[in-house]
PDB file of N, CA and C in Angstrom:
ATOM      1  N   UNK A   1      84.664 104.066 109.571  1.00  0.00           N
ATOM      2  CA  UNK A   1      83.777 103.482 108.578  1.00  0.00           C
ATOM      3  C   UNK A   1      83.268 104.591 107.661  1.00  0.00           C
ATOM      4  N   UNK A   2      83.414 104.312 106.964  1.00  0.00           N
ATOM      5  CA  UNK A   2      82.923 105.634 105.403  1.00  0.00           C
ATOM      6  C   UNK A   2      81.552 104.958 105.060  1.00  0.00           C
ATOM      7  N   UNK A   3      80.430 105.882 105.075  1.00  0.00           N
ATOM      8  CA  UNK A   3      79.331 106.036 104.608  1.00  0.00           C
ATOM      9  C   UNK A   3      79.140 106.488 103.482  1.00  0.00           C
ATOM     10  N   UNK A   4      78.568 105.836 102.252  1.00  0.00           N
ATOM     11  CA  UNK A   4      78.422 106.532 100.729  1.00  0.00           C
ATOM     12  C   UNK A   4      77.295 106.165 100.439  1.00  0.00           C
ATOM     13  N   UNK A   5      76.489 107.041 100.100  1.00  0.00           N
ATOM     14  CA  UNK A   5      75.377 106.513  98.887  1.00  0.00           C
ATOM     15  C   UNK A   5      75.821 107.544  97.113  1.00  0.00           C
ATOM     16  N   UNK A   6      75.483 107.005  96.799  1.00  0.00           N
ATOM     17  CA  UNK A   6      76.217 107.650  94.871  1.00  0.00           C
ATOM     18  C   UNK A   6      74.727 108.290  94.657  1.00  0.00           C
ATOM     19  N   UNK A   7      75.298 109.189  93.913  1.00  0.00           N
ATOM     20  CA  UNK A   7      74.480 110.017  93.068  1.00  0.00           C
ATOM     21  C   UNK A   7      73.201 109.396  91.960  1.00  0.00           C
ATOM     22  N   UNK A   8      72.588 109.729  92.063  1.00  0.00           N
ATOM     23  CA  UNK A   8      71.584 109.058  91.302  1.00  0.00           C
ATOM     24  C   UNK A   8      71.536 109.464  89.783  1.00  0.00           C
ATOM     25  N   UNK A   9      71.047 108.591  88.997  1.00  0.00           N
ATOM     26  CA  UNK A   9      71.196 108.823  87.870  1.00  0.00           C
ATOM     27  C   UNK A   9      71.214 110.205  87.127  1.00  0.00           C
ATOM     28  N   UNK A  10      69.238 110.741  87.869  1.00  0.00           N
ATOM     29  CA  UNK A  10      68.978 111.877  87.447  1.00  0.00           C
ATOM     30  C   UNK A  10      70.236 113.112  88.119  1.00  0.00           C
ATOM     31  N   UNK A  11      70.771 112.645  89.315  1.00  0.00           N
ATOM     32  CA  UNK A  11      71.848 113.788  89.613  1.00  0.00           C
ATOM     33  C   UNK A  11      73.188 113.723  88.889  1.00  0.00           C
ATOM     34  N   UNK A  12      73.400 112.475  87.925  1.00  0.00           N
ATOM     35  CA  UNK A  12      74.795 112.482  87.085  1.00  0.00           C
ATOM     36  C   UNK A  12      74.100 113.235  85.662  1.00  0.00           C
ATOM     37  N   UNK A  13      72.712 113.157  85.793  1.00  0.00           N
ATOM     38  CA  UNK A  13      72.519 114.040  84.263  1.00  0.00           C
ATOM     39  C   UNK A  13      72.279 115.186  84.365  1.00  0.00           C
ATOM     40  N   UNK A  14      72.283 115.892  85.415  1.00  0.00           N
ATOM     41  CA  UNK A  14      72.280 117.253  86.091  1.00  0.00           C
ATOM     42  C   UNK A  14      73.458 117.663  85.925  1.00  0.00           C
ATOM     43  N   UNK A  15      74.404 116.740  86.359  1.00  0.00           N
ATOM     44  CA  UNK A  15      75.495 117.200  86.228  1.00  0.00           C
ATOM     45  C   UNK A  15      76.268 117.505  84.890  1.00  0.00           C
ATOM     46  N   UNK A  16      75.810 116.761  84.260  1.00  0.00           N
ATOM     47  CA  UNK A  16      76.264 116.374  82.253  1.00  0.00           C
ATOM     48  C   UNK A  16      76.056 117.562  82.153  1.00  0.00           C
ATOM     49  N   UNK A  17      74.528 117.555  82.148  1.00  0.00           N
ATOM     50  CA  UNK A  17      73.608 119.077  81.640  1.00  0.00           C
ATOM     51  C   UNK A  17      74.223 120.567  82.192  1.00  0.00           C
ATOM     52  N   UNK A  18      74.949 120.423  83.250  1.00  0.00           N
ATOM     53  CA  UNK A  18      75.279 121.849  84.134  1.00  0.00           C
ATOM     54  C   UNK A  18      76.648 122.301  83.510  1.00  0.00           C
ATOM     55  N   UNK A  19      77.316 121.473  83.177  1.00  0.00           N
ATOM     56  CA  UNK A  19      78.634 121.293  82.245  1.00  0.00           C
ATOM     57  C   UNK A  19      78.304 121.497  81.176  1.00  0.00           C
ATOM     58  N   UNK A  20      77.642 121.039  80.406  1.00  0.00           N
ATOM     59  CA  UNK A  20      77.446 121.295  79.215  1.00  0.00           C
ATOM     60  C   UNK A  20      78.668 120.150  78.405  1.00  0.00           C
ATOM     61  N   UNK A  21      78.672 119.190  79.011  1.00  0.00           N
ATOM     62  CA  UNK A  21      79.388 118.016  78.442  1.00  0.00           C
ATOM     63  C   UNK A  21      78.460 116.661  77.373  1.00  0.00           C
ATOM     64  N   UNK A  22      79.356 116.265  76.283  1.00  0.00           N
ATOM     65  CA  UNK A  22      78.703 115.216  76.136  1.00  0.00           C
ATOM     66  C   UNK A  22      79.123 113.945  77.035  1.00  0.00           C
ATOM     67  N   UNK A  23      78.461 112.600  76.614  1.00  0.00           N
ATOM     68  CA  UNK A  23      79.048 111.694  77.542  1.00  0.00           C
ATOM     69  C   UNK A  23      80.387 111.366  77.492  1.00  0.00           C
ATOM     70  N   UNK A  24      80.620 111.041  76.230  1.00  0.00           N
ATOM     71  CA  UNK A  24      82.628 111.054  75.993  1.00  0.00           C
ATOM     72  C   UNK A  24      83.489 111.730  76.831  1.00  0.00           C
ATOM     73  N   UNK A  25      82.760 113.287  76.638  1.00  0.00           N
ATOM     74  CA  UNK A  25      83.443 114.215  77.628  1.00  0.00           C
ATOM     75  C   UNK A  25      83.303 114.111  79.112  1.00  0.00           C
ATOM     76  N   UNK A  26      82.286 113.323  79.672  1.00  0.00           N
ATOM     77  CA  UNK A  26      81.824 113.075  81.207  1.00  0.00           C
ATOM     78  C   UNK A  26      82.674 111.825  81.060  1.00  0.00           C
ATOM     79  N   UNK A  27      83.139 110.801  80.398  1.00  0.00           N
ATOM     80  CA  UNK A  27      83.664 109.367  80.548  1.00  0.00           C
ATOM     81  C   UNK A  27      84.800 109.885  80.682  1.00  0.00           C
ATOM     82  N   UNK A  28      85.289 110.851  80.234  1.00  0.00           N
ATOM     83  CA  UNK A  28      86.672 111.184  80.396  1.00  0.00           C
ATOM     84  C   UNK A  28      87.283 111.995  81.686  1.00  0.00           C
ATOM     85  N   UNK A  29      86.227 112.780  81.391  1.00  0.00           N
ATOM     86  CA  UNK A  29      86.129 113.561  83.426  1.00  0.00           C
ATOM     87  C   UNK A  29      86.464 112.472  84.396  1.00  0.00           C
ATOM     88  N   UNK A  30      85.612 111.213  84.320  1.00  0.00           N
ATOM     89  CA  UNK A  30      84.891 110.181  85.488  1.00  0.00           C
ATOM     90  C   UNK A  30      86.164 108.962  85.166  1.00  0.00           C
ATOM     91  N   UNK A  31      86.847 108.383  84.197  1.00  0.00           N
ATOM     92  CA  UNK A  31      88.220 107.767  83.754  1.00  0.00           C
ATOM     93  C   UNK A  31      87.127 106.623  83.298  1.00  0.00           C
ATOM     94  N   UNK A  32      86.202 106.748  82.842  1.00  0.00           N
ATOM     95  CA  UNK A  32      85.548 106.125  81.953  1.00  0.00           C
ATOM     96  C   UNK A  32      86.177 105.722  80.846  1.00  0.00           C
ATOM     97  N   UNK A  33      86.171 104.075  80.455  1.00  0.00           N
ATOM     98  CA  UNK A  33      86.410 104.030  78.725  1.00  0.00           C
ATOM     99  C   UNK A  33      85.803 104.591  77.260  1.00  0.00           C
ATOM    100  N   UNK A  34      84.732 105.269  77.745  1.00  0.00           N
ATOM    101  CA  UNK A  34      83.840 104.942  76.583  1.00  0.00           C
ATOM    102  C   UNK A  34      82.338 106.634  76.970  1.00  0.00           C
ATOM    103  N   UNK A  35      81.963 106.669  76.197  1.00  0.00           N
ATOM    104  CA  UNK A  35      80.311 107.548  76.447  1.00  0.00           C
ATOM    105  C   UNK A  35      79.568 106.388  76.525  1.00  0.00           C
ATOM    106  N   UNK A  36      79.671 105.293  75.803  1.00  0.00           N
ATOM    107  CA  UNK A  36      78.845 104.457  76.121  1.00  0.00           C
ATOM    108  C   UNK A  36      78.569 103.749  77.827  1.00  0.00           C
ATOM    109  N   UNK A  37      79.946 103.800  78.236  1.00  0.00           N
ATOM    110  CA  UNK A  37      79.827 103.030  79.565  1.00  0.00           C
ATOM    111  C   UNK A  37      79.380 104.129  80.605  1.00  0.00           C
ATOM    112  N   UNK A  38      79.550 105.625  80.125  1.00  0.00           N
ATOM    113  CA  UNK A  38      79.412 106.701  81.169  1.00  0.00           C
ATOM    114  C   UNK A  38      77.598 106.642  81.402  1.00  0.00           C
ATOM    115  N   UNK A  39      77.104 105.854  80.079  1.00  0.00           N
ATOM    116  CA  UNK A  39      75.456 106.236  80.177  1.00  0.00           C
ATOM    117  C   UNK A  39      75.423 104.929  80.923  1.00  0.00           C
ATOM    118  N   UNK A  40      76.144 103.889  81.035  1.00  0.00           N
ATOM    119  CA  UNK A  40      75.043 103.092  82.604  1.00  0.00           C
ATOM    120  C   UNK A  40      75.269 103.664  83.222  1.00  0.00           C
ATOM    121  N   UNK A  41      76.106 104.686  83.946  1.00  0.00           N
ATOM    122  CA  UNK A  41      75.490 105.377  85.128  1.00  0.00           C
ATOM    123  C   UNK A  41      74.397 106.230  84.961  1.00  0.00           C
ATOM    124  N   UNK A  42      73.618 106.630  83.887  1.00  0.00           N
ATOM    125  CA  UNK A  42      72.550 107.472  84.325  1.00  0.00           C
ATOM    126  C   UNK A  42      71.051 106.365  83.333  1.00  0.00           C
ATOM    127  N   UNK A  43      71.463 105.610  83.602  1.00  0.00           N
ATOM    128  CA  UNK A  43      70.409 104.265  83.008  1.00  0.00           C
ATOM    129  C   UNK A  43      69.138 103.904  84.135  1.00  0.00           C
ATOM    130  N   UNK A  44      67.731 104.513  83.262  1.00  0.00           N
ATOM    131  CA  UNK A  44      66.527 104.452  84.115  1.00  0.00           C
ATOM    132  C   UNK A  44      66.496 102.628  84.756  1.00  0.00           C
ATOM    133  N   UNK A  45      67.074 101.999  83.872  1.00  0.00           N
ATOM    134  CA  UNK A  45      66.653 100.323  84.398  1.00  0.00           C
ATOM    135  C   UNK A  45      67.917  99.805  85.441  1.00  0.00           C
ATOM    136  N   UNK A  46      67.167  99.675  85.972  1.00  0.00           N
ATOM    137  CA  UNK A  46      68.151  99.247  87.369  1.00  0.00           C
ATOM    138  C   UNK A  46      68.740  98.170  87.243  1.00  0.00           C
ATOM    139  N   UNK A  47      68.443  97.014  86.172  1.00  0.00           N
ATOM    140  CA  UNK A  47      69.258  95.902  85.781  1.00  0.00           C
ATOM    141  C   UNK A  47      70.417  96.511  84.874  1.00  0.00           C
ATOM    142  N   UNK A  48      70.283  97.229  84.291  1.00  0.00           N
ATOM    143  CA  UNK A  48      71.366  97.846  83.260  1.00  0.00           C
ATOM    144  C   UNK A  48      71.963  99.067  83.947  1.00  0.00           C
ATOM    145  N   UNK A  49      72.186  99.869  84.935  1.00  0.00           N
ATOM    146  CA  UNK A  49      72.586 100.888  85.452  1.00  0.00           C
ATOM    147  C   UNK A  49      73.224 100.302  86.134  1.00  0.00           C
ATOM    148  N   UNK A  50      75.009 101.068  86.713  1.00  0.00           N
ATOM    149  CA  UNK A  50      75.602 100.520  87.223  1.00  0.00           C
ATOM    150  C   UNK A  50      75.722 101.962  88.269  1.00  0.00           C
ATOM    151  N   UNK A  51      76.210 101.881  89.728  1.00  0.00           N
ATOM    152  CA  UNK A  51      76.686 102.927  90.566  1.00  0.00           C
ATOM    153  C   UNK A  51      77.711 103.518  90.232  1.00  0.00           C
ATOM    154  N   UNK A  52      77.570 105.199  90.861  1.00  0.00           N
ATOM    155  CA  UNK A  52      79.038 105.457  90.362  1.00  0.00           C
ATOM    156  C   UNK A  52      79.924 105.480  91.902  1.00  0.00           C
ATOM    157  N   UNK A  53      80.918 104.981  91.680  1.00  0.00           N
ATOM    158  CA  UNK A  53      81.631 104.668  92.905  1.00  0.00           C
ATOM    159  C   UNK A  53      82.503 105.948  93.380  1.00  0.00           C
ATOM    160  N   UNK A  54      82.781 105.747  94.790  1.00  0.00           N
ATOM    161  CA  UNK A  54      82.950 107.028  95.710  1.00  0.00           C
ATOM    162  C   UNK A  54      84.455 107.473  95.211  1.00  0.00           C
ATOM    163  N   UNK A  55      85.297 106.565  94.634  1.00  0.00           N
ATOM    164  CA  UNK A  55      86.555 106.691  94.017  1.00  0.00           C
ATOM    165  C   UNK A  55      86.462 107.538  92.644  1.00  0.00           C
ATOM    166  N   UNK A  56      85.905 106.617  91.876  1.00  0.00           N
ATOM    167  CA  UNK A  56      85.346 107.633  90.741  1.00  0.00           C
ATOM    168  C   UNK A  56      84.735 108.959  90.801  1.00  0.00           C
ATOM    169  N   UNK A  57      83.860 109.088  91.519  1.00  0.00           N
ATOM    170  CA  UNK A  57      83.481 110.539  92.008  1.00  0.00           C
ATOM    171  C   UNK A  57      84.367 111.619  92.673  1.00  0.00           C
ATOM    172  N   UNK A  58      84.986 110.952  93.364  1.00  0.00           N
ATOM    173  CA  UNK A  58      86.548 111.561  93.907  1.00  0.00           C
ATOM    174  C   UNK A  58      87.360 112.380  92.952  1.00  0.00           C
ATOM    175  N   UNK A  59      87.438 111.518  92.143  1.00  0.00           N
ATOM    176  CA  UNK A  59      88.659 111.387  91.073  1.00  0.00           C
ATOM    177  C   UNK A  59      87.710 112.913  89.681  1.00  0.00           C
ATOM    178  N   UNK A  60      86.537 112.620  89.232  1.00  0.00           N
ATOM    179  CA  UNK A  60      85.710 113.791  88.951  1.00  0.00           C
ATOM    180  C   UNK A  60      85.721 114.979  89.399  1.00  0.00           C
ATOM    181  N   UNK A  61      85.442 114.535  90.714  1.00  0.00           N
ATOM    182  CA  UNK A  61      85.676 115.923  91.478  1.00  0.00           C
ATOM    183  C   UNK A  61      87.261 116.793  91.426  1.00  0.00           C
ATOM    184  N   UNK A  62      87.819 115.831  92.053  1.00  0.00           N
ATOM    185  CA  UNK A  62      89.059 116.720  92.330  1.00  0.00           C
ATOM    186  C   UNK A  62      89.848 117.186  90.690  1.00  0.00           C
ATOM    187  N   UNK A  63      89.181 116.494  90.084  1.00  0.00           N
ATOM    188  CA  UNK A  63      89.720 117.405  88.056  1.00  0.00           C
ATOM    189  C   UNK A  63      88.983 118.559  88.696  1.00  0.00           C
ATOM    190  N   UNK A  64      87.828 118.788  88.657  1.00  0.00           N
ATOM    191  CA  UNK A  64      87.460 120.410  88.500  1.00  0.00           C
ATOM    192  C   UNK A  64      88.001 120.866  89.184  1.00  0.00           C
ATOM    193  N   UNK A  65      88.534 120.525  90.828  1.00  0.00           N
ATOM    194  CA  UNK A  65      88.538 121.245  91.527  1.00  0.00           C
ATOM    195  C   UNK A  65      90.139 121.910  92.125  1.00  0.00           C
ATOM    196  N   UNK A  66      90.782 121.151  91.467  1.00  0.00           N
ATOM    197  CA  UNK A  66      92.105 121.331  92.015  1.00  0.00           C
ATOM    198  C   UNK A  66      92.656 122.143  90.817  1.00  0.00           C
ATOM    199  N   UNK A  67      93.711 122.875  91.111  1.00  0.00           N
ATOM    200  CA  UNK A  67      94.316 123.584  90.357  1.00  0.00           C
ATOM    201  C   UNK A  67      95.605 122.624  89.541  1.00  0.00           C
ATOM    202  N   UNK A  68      95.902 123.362  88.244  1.00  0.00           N
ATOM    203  CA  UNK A  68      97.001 122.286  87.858  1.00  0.00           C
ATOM    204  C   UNK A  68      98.074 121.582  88.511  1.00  0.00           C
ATOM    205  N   UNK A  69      99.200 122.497  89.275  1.00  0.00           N
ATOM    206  CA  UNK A  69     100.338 122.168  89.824  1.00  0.00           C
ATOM    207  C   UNK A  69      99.351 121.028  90.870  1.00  0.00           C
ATOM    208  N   UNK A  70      98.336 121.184  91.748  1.00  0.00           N
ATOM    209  CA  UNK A  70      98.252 120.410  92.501  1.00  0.00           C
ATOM    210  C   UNK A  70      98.157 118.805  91.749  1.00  0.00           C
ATOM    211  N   UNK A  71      97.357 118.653  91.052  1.00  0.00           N
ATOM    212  CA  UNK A  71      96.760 117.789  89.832  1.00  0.00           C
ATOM    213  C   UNK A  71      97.973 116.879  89.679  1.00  0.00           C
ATOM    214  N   UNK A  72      98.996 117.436  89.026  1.00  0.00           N
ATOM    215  CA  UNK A  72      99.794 117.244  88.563  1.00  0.00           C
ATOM    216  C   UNK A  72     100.759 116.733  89.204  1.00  0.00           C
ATOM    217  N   UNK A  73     100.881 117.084  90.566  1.00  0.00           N
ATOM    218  CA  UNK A  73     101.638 116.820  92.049  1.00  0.00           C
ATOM    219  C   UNK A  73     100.946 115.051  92.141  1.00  0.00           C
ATOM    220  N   UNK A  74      99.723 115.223  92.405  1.00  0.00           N
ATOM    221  CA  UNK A  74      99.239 114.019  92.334  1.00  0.00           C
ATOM    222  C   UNK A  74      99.857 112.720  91.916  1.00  0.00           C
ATOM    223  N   UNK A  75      99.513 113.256  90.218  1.00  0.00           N
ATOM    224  CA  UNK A  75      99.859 112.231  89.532  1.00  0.00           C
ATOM    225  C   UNK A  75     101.292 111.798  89.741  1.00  0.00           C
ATOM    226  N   UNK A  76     102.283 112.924  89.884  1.00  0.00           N
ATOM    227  CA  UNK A  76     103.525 112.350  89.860  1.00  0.00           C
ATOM    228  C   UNK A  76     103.788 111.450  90.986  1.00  0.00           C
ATOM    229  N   UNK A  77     102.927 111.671  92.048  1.00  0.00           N
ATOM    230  CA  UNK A  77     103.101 110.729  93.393  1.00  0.00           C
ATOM    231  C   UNK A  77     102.539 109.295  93.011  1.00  0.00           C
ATOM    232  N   UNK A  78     101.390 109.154  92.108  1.00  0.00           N
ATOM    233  CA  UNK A  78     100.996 107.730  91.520  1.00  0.00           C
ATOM    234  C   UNK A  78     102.068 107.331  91.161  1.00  0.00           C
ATOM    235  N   UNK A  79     102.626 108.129  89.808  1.00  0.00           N
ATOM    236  CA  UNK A  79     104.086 107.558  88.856  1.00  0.00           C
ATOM    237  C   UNK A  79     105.324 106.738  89.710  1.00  0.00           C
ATOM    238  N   UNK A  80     105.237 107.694  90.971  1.00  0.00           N
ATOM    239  CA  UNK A  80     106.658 106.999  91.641  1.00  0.00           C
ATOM    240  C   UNK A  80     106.169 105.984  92.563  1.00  0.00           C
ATOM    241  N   UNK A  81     104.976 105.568  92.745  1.00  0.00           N
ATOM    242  CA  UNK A  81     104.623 104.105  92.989  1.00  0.00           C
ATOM    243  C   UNK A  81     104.024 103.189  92.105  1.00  0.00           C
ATOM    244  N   UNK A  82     104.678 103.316  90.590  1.00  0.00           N
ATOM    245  CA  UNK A  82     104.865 102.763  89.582  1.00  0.00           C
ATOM    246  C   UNK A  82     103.817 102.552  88.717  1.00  0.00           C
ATOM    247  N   UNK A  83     102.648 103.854  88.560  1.00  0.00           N
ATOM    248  CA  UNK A  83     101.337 103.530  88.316  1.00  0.00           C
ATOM    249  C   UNK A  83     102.010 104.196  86.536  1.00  0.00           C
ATOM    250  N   UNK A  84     101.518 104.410  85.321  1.00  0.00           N
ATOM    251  CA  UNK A  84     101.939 105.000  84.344  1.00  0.00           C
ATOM    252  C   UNK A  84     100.619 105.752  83.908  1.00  0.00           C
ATOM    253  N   UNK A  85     100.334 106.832  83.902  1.00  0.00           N
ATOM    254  CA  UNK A  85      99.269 107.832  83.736  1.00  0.00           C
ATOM    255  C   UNK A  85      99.495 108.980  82.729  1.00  0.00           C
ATOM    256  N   UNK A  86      98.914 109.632  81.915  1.00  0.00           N
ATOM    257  CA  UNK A  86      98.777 110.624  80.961  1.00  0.00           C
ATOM    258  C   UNK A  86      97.160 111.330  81.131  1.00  0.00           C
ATOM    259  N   UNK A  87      96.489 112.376  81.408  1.00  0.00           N
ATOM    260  CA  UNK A  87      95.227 112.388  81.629  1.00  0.00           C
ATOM    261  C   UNK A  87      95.190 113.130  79.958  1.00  0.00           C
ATOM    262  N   UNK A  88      94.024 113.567  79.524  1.00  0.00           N
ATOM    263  CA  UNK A  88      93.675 114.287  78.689  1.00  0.00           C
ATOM    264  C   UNK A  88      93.327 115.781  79.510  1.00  0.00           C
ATOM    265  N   UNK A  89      93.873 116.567  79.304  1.00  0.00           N
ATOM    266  CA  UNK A  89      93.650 118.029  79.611  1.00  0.00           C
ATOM    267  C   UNK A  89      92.101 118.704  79.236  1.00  0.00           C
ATOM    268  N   UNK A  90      91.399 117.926  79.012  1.00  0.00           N
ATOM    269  CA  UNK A  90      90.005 117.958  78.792  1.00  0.00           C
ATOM    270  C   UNK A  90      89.231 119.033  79.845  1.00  0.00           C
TER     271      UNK A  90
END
């Protein structure tokens, strides 16, 4: 059983801020459509804020953290179970 609680708003704008990203650039990190949709995750009203999910955070993470060839290894393993992907080198 996997246990998650998500980052809280103020810790996704910590994170913006520590990067030195705008939101476009965090929507694109996170496979966000939009800067607009990246700010419900850090939205003070809890009717309008959405979670950020443990997949998505995953997927954030392992951009910074993995080196290209690995990255890239990845993706090609999506491709050959027929997923079609291009990231932005962002």
């Amino acid at each position: 059983m996997t246990h998650y609680i998500p980052p809280s708003p103020e810790d996704m704008e910590r994170l913006k801020q520590e990067l030195g990203k705008s939101s476009t650039d965090m929507a694109n990190l996170f496979g966000v459509s939009s800067g607009r949709q990246w700010r419900k995750y850090m939205a003070a009203d809890a009717n309008n804020r959405r979670d950020m999910g443990m997949h998505m955070l995953f997927f954030a993470m392992a951009r910074m953290e993995l080196d290209s060839e690995t990255m890239e290894r990845i993706l090609n393993r999506m491709r050959a179970v027929g997923a079609t992907i291009e990231l932005d080198k962002a």
